[in-house]
Protein backbone atom coordinates (compact mmCIF):
# COMPACT_ATOMS: atom_id res chain seq x y z
CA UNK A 1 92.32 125.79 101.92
CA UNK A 2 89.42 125.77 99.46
CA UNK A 3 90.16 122.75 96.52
CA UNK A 4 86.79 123.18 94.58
CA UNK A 5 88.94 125.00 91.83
CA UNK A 6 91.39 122.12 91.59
CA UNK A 7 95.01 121.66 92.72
CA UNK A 8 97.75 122.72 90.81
CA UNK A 9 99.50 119.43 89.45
CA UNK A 10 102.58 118.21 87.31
CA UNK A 11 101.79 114.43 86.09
CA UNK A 12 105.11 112.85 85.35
CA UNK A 13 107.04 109.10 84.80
CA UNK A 14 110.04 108.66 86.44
CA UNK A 15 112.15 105.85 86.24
CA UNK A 16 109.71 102.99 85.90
CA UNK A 17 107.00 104.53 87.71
CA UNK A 18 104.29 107.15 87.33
CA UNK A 19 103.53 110.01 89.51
CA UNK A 20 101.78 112.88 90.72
CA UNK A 21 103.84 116.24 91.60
CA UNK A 22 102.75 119.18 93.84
CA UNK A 23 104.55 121.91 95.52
CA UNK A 24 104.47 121.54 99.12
CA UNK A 25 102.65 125.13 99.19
CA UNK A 26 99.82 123.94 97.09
CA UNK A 27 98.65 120.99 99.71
CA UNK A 28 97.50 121.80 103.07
CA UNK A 29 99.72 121.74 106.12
CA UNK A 30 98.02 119.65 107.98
CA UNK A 31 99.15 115.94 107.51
CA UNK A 32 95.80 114.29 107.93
CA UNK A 33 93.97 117.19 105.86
CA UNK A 34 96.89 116.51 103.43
CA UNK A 35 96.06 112.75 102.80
CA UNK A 36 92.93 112.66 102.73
CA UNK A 37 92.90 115.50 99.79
CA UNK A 38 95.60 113.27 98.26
CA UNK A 39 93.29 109.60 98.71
CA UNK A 40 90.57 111.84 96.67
CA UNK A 41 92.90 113.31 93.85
CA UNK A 42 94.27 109.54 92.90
CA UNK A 43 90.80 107.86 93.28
CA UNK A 44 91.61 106.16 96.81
CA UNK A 45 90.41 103.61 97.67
CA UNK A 46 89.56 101.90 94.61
CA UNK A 47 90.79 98.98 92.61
CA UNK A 48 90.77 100.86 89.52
CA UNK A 49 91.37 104.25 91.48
CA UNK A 50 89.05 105.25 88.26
CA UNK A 51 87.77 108.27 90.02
CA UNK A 52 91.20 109.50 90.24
CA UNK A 53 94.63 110.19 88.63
CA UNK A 54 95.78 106.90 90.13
CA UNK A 55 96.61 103.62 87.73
CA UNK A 56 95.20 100.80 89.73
CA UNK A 57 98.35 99.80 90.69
CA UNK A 58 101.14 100.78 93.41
CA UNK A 59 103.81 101.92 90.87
CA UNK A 60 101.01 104.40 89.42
CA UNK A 61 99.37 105.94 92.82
CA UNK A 62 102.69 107.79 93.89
CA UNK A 63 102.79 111.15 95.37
CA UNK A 64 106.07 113.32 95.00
CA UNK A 65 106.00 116.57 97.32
CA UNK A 66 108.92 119.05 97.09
CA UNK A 67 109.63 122.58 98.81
CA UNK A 68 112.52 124.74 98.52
CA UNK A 69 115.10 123.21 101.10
CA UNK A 70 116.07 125.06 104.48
CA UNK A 71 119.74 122.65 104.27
CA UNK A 72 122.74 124.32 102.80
CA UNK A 73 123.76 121.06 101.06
CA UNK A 74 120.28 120.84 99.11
CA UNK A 75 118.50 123.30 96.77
CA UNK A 76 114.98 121.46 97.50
CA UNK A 77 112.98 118.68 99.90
CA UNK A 78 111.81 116.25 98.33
CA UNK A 79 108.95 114.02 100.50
CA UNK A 80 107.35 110.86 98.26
CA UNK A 81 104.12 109.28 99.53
CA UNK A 82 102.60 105.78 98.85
CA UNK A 83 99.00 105.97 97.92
CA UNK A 84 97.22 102.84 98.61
CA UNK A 85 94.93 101.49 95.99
CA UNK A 86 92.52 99.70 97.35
CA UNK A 87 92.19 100.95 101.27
CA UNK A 88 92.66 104.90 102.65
CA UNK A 89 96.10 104.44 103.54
CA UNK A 90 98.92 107.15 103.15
CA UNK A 91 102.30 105.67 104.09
CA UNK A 92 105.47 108.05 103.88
CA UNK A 93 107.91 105.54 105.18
CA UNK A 94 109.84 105.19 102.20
CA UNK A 95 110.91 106.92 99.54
CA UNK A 96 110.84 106.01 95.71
CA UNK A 97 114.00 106.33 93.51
CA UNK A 98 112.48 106.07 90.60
CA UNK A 99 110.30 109.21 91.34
CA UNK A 100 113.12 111.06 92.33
CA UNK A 101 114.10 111.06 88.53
CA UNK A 102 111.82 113.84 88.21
CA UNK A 103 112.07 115.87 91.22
CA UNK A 104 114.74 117.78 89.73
CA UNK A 105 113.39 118.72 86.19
CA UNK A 106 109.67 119.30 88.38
CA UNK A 107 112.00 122.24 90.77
CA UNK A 108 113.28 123.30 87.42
CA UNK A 109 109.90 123.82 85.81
CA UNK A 110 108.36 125.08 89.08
CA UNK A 111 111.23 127.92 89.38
CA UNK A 112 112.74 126.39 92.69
CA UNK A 113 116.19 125.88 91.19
CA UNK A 114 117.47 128.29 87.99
CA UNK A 115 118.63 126.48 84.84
CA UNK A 116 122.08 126.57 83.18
CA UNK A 117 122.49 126.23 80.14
CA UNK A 118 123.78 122.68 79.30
CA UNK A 119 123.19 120.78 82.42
CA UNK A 120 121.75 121.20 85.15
CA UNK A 121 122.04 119.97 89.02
CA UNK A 122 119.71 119.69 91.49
CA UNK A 123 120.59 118.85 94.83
CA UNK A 124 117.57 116.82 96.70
CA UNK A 125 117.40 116.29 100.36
CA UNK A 126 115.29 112.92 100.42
CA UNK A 127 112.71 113.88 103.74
CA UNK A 128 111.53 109.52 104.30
CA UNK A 129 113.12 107.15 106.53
CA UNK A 130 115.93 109.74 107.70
CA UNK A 131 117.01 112.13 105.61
CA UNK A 132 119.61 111.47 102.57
CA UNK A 133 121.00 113.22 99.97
CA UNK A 134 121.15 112.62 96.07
CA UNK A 135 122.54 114.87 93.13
CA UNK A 136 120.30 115.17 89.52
CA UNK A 137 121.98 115.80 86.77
CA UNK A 138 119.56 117.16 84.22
CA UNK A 139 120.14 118.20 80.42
CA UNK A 140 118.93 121.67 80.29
CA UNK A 141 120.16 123.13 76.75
CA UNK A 142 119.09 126.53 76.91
CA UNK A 143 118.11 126.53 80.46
CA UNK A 144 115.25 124.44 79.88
CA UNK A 145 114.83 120.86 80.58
CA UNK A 146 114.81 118.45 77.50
CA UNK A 147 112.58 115.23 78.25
CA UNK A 148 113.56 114.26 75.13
CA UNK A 149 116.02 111.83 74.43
CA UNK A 150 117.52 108.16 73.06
CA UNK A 151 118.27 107.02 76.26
CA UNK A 152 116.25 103.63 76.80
CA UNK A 153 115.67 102.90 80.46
CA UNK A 154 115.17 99.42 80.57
CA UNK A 155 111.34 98.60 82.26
CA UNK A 156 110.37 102.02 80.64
CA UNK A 157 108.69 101.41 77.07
CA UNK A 158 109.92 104.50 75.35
CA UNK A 159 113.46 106.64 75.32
CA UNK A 160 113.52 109.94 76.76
CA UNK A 161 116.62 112.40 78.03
CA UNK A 162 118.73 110.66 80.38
CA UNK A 163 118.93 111.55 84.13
CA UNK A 164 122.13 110.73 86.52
CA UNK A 165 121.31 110.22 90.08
CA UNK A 166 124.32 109.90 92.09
CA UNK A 167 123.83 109.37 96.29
CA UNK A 168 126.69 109.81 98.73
CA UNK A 169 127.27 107.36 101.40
CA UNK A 170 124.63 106.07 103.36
CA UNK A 171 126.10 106.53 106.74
CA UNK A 172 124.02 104.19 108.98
CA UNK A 173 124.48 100.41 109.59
CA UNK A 174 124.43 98.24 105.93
CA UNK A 175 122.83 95.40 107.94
CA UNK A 176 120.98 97.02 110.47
CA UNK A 177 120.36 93.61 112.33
CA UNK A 178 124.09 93.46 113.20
CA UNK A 179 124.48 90.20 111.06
CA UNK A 180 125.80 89.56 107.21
CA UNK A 181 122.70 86.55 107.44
CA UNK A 182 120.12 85.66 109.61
CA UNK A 183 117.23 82.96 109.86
CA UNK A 184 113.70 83.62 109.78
CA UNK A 185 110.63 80.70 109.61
CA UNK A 186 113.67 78.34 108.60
CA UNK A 187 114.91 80.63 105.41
CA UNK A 188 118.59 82.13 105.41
CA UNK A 189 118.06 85.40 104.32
CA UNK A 190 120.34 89.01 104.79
CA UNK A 191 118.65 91.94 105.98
CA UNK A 192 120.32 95.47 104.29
CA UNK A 193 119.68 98.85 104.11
CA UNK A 194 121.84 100.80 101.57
CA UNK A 195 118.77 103.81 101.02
CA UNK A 196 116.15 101.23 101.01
CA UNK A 197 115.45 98.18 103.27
CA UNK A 198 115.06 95.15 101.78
CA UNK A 199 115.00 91.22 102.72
CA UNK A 200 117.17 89.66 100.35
CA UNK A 201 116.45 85.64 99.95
CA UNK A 202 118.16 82.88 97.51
CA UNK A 203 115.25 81.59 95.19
CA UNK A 204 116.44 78.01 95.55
CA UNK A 205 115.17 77.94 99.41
CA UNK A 206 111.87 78.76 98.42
CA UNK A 207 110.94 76.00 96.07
CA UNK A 208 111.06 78.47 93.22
CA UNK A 209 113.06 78.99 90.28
CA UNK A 210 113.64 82.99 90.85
CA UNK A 211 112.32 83.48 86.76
CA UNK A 212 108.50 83.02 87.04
CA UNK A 213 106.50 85.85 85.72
CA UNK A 214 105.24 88.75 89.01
CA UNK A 215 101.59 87.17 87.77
CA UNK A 216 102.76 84.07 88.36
CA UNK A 217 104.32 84.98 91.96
CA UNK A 218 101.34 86.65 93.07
CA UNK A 219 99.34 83.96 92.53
CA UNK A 220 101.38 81.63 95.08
CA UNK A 221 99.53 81.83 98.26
CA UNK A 222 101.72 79.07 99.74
CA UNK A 223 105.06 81.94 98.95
CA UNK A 224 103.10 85.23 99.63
CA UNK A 225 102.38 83.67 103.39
CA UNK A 226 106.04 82.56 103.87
CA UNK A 227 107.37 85.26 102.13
CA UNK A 228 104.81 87.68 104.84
CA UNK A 229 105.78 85.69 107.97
CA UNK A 230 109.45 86.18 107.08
CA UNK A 231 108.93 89.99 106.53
CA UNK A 232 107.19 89.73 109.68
CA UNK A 233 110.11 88.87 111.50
CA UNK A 234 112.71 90.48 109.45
CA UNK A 235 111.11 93.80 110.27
CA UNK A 236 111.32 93.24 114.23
CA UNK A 237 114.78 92.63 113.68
CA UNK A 238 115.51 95.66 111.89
CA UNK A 239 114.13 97.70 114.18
CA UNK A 240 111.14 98.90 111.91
CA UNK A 241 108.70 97.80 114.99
CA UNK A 242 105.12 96.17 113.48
CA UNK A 243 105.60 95.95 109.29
CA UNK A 244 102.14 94.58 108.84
CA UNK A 245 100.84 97.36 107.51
CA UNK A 246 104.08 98.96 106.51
CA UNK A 247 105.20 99.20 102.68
CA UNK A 248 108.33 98.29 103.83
CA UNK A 249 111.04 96.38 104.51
CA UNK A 250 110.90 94.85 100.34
CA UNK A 251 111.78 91.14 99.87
CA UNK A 252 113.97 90.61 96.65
CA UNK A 253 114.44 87.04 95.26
CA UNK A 254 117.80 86.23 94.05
CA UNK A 255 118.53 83.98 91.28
CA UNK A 256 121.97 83.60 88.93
CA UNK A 257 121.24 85.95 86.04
CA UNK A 258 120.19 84.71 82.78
CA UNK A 259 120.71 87.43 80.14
CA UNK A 260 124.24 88.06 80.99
CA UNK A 261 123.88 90.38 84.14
CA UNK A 262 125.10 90.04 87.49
CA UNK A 263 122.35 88.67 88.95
CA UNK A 264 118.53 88.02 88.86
CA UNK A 265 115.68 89.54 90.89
CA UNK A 266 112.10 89.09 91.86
CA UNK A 267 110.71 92.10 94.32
CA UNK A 268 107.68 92.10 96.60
CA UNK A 269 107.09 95.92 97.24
CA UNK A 270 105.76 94.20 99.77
CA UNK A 271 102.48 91.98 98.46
CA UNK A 272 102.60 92.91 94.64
CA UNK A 273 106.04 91.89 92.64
CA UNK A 274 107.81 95.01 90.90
CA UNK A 275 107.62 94.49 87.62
CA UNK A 276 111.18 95.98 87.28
CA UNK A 277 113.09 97.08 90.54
CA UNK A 278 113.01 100.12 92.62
CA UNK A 279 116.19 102.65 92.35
CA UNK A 280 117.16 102.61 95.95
CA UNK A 281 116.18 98.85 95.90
CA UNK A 282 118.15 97.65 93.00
CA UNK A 283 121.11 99.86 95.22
CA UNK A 284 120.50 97.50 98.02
CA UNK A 285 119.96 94.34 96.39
CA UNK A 286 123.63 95.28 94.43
CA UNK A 287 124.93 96.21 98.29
CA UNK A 288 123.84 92.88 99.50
CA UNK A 289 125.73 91.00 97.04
CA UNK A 290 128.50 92.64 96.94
CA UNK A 291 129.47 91.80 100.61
CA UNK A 292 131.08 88.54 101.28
CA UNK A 293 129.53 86.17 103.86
CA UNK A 294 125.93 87.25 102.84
CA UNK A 295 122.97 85.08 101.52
CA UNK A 296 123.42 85.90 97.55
CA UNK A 297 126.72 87.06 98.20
CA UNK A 298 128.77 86.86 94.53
CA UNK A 299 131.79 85.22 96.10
CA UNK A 300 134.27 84.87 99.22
CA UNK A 301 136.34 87.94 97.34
CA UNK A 302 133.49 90.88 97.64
CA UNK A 303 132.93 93.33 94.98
CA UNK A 304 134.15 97.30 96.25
CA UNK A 305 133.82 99.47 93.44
CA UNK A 306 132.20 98.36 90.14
CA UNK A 307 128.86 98.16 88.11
CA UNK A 308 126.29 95.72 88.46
CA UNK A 309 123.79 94.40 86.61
CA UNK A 310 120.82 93.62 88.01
CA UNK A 311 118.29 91.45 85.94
CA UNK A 312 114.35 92.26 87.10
CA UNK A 313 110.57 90.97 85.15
CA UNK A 314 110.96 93.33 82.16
CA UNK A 315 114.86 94.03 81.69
CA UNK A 316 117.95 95.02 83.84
CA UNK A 317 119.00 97.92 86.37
CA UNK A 318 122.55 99.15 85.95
CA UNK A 319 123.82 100.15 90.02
CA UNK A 320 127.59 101.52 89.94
CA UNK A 321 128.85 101.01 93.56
CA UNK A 322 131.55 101.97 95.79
CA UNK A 323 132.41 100.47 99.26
CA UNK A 324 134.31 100.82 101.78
CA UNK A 325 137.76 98.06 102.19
CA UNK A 326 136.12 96.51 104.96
CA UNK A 327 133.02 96.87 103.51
CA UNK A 328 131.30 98.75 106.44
CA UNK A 329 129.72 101.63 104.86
CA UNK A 330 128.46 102.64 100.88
CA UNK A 331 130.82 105.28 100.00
CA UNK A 332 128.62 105.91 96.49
CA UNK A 333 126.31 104.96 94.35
CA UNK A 334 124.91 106.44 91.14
CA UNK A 335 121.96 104.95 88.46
CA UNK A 336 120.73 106.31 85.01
CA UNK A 337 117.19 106.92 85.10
CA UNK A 338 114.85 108.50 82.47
CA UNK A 339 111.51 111.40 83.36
CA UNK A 340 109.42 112.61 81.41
CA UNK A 341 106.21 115.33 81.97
CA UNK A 342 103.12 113.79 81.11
CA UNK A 343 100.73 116.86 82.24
CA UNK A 344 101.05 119.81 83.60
CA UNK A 345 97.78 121.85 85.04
CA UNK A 346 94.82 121.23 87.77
CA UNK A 347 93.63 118.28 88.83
CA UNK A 348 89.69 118.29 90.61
CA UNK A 349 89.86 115.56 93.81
CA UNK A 350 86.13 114.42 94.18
CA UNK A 351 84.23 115.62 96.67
CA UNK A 352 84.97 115.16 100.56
CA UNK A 353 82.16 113.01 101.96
CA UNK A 354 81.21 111.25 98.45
CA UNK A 355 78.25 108.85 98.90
CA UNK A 356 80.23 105.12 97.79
CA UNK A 357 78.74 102.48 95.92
């Protein structure tokens, strides 16, 4: 596959990230071909990724894939990629909610999925870490998509048209360590995975008040190590092998909320903090507490089927949940988000074999 005439490419946010979309036929089919086209479209590796599409920054060097889908319950695949900044590395082993907002409105636009007129939905079978399902609902008056809208996603600086995403139940293990808590380098913390796995830990065992800035938390070498050695660990036990050089399991930091949510977070995504909170995340992290017997559990009582809150740096991340009575499995969960197309066209990757400075 010849590239020197550029790559067709749909530049869009979603949720509270930033992303580049390509059809799956418009990449090569080989997997290490793929990436290494992909490192030189977002300006991989580089701090400033300033030979590329990329932002400098892990919520701005995200890859979205989709291809028409071969499952009955799904009109398309949808496979998201983590583009390292600073080193070569592709990781696919999770996905990103927040760039699932505009999967939907990017099959719409590409001609994968036929708009109604009114709305619009998209069914998305999510290809990382097993395969899921999630519905989009998309405002398409006149059977095209609207991006604009009043709906103010909070982490997102601007309104736009509002998206539903709505995910059945996650049918595997909540806790996949068997355990509601466990103990790792002397912290308590619970291990769940409710579309995303994440380490959740109480704020007040790590010296830390749970509202310092992600600046601020990044800059605590004494809390990234302990915070690393636990994820370490935590991994093992959740039978995600080696994490070292994974992107996942996350680590959230729970403190009582302080703007009138349900609760407050701080994530590691895993060495940088979120400046918000990931969709599939903020679904855990809501999980998590709404189990009794759990680290940041909200009380003895449980929570089974309501909305939460959840407080992150620059706002709050409404998750509406439903669980099981005994709490064994996620029978539903469903988030607003917000997308919007930023650019639609080619995009030129640099050279293979570029001399570096």
């Amino acid at each position: 596959m010849n590239h020197q005439d550029g790559v067709r490419c749909m530049v869009m946010r979603g949720g509270t990230s930033k992303g580049a979309y390509f059809l799956s036929a418009d990449l090569p089919v080989d997997e290490a071909e793929r990436d290494d086209l992909l490192l030189r479209i977002m300006g991989s590796p580089d701090s400033r990724q300033v030979d590329g599409i990329g932002g400098g920054h892990p919520l701005t060097s995200k890859v979205a894939i989709v291809s028409p889908s071969q499952d009955g319950d799904a009109d398309v695949d949808y496979m998201f990629l983590q583009i390292a900044v600073d080193q070569p590395l592709v990781s696919d082993k999770q996905t990103c909610g927040n760039l699932l907002a505009g999967v939907g409105p990017f099959a719409i636009e590409r001609g994968l999925v036929q708009a109604t007129d009114g709305t619009t939905v998209v069914r998305i079978r999510i290809l990382n870490g097993g395969e899921g399902l999630a519905s989009a609902h998309i405002e398409t008056p006149g059977g095209q998509v609207n991006y604009n809208g009043d709906v103010l996603m909070s982490g997102a600086p601007f309104g736009a048209a509002g998206i539903e995403l709505e995910f059945p139940g996650s049918g595997g293990a909540l806790f996949p360590t068997g355990n509601l808590t466990d103990e790792f380098d002397g912290t308590t913390v619970t291990c769940v995975d409710a579309g995303m796995p994440v380490v959740l830990l109480r704020a007040t065992d790590l010296a830390i008040t749970g509202y310092e800035s992600p600046t601020e938390l990044e800059a605590n070498g004494d809390l990234t190590q302990r915070l690393e050695a636990i994820r370490v660990q935590a991994g093992l036990a959740m039978g995600l092998g080696d994490v070292r050089e994974s992107t996942v399991p996350k680590l959230s930091i729970i403190s009582p909320a302080s703007h009138g949510g349900t609760l407050n977070t701080r994530t590691f995504i895993p060495h940088r903090v979120h400046t918000s909170i990931g969709v599939l995340g903020a679904v855990s992290v809501a999980t998590g507490a709404s189990v009794p017997g759990t680290a940041v559990s909200l009380g003895p009582e449980g929570v089974q089927d309501a909305m939460l809150r959840i407080e992150h740096p620059t706002g709050y991340f409404d998750v509406e949940l439903q669980l099981a009575d005994d709490y064994g499995s996620l029978l539903r969960s469903a988030v607003i988000r917000t997308a919007r197309k930023l650019f639609d066209g080619q995009v030129w990757p640099r050279p293979k074999g570029s001399p570096t400075a």
